[in-house]
C-alpha atoms as a PDB file:
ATOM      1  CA  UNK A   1       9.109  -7.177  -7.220  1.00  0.00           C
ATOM      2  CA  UNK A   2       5.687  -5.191  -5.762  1.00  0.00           C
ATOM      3  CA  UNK A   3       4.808  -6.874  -1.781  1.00  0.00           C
ATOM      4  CA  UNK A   4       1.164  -7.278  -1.939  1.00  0.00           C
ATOM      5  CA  UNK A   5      -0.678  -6.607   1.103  1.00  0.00           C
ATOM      6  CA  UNK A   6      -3.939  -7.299   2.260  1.00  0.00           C
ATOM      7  CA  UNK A   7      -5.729  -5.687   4.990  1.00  0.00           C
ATOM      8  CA  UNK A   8      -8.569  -6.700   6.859  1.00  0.00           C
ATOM      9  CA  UNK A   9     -10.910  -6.169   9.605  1.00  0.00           C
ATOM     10  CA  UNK A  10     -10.714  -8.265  12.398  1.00  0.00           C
ATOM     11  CA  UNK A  11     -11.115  -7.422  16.643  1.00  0.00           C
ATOM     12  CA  UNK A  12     -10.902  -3.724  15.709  1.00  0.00           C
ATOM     13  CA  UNK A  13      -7.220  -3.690  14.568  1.00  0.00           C
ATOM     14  CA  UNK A  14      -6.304  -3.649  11.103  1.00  0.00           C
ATOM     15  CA  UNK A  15      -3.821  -6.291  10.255  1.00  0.00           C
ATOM     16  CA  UNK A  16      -1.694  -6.399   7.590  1.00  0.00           C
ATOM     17  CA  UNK A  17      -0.600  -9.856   5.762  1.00  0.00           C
ATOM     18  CA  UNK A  18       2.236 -10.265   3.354  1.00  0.00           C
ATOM     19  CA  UNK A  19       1.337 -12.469   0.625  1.00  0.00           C
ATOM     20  CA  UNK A  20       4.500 -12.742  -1.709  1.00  0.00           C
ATOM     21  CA  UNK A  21       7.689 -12.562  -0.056  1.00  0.00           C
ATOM     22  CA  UNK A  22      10.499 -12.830  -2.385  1.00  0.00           C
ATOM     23  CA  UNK A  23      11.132 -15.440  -5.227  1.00  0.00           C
ATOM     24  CA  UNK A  24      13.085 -18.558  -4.206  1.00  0.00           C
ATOM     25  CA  UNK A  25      16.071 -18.976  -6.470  1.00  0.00           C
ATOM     26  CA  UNK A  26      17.621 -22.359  -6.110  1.00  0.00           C
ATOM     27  CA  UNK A  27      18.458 -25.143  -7.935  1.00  0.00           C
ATOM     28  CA  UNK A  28      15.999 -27.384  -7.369  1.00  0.00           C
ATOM     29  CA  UNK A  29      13.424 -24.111  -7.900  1.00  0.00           C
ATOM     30  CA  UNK A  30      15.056 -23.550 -11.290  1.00  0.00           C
ATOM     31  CA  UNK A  31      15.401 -27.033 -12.416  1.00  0.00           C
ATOM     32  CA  UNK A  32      11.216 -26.506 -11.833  1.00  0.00           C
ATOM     33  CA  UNK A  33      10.791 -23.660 -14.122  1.00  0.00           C
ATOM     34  CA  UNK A  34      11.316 -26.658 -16.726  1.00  0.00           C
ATOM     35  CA  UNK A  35       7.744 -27.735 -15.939  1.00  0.00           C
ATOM     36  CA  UNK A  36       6.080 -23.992 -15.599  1.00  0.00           C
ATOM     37  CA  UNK A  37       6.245 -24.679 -11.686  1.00  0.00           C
ATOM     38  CA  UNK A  38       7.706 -21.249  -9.930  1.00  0.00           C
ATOM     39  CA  UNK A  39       8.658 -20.838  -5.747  1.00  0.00           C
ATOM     40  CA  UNK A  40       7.573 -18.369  -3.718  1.00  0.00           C
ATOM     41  CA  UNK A  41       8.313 -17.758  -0.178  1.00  0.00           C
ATOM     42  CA  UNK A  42       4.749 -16.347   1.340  1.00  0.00           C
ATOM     43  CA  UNK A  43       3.345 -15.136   4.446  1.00  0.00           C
ATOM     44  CA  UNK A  44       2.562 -18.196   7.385  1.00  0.00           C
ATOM     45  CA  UNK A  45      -1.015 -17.165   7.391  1.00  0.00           C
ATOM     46  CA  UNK A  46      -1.617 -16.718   3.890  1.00  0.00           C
ATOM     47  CA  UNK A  47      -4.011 -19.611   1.613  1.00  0.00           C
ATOM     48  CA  UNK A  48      -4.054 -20.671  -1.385  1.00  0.00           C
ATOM     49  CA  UNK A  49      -6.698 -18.550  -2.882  1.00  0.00           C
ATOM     50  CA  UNK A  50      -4.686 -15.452  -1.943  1.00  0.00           C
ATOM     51  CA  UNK A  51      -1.624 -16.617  -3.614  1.00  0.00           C
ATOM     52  CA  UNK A  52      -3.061 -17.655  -6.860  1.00  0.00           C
ATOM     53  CA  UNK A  53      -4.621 -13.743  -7.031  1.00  0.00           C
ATOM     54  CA  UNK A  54      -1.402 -12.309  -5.888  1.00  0.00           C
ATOM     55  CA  UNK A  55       0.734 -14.253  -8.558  1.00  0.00           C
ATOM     56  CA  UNK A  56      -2.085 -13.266 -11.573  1.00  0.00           C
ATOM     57  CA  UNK A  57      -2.198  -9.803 -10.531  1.00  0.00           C
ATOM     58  CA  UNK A  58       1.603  -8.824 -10.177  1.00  0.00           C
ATOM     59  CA  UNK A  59       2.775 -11.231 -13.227  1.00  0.00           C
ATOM     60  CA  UNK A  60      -0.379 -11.550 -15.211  1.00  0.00           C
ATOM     61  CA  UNK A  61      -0.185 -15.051 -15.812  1.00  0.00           C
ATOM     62  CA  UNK A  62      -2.792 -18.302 -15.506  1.00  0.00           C
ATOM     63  CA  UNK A  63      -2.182 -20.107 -12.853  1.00  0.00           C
ATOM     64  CA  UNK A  64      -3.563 -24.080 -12.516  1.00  0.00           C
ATOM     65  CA  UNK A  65      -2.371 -25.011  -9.551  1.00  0.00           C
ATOM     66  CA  UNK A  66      -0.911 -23.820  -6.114  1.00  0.00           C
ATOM     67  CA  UNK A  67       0.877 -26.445  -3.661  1.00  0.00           C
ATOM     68  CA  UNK A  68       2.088 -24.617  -0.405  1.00  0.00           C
ATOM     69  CA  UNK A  69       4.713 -26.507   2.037  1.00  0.00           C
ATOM     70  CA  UNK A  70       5.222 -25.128   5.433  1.00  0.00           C
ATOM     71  CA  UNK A  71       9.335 -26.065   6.738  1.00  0.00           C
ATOM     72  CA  UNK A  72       9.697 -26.165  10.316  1.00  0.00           C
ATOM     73  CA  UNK A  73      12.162 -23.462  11.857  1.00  0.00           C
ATOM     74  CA  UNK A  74      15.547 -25.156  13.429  1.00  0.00           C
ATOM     75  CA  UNK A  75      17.494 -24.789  16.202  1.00  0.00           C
ATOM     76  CA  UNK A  76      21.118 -23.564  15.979  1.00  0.00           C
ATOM     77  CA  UNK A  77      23.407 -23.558  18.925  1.00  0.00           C
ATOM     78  CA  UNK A  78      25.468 -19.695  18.178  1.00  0.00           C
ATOM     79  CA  UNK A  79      28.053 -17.460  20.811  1.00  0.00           C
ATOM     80  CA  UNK A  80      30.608 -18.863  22.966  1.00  0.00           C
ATOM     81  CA  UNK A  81      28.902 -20.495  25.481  1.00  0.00           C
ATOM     82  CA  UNK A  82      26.505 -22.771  22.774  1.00  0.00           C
ATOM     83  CA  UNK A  83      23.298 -21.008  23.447  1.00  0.00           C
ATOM     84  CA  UNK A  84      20.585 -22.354  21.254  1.00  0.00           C
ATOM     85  CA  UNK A  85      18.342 -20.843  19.619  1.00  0.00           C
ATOM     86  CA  UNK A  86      15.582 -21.019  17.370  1.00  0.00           C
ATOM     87  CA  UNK A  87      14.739 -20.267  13.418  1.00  0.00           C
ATOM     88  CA  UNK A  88      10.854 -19.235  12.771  1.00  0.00           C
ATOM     89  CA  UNK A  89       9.568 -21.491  10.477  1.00  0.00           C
ATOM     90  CA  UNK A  90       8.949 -20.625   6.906  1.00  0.00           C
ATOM     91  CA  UNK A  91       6.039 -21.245   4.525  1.00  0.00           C
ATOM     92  CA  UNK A  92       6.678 -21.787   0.628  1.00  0.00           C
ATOM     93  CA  UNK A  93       3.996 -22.175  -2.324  1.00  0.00           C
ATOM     94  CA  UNK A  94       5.059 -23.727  -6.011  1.00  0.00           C
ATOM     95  CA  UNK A  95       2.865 -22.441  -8.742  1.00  0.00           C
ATOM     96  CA  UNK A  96       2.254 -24.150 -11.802  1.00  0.00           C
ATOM     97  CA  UNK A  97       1.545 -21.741 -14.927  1.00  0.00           C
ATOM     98  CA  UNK A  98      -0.147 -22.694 -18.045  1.00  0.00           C
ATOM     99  CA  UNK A  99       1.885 -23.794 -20.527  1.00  0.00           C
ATOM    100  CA  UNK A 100       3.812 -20.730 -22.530  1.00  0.00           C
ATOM    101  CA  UNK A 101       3.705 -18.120 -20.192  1.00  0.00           C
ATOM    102  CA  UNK A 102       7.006 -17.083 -18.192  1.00  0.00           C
ATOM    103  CA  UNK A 103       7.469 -14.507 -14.885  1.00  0.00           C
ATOM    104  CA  UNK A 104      10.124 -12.320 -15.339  1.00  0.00           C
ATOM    105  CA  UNK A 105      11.301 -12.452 -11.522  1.00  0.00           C
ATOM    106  CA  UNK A 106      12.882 -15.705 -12.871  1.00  0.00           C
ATOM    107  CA  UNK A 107      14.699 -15.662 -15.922  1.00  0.00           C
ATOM    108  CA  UNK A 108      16.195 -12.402 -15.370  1.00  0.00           C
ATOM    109  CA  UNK A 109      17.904 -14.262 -12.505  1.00  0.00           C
ATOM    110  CA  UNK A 110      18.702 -17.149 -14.446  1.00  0.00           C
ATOM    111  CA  UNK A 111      20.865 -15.486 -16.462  1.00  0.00           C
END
């Protein structure tokens, strides 16, 4: 799958935002599919508006709607002596297509 990146102007410095990250295959993500609802992991600062034109530009597909849930990072305790440390946090979107259409990303993975 193509990264999309945006660049913009901001404070001189050009900065560069991922949109679409990588598909999420799981089972709860594939038990979505079901009801044309696909998961996407996306870039922290990224909106809605940005998503929806990244997902009809790489898979040229409608999309209706765009829901985007942002999952706290944890903290694991790792090494010997129990050290913990923490995950970054993650930021997902579920897209629902219109009825009919299909991405590819998916159900070449579903097998």
């Amino acid at each position: 799958m193509d990264l999309k990146y945006l660049l913009f102007f901001r404070n001189w410095k050009f900065l560069v935002k991922l949109v679409l990250i990588q598909p999420v295959i799981t089972e709860k993500s594939m038990d979505r599919i079901k009801n044309n609802q696909y998961t996407f992991e996306v870039g922290m600062k990224v909106n809605k508006y940005e998503i929806e034109k990244a997902v009809k530009t790489d898979f040229k597909v409608d999309v209706i709607k765009v829901r985007t849930i942002v999952r706290k990072g944890k903290v694991k305790s790792t090494g010997r002596k129990r050290i913990s440390k923490k995950l970054s946090k993650r930021k997902f979107a579920i897209v629902t297509i219109k009825e009919g259409q299909k991405i590819e990303a998916f159900t070449a993975s579903q097998g």
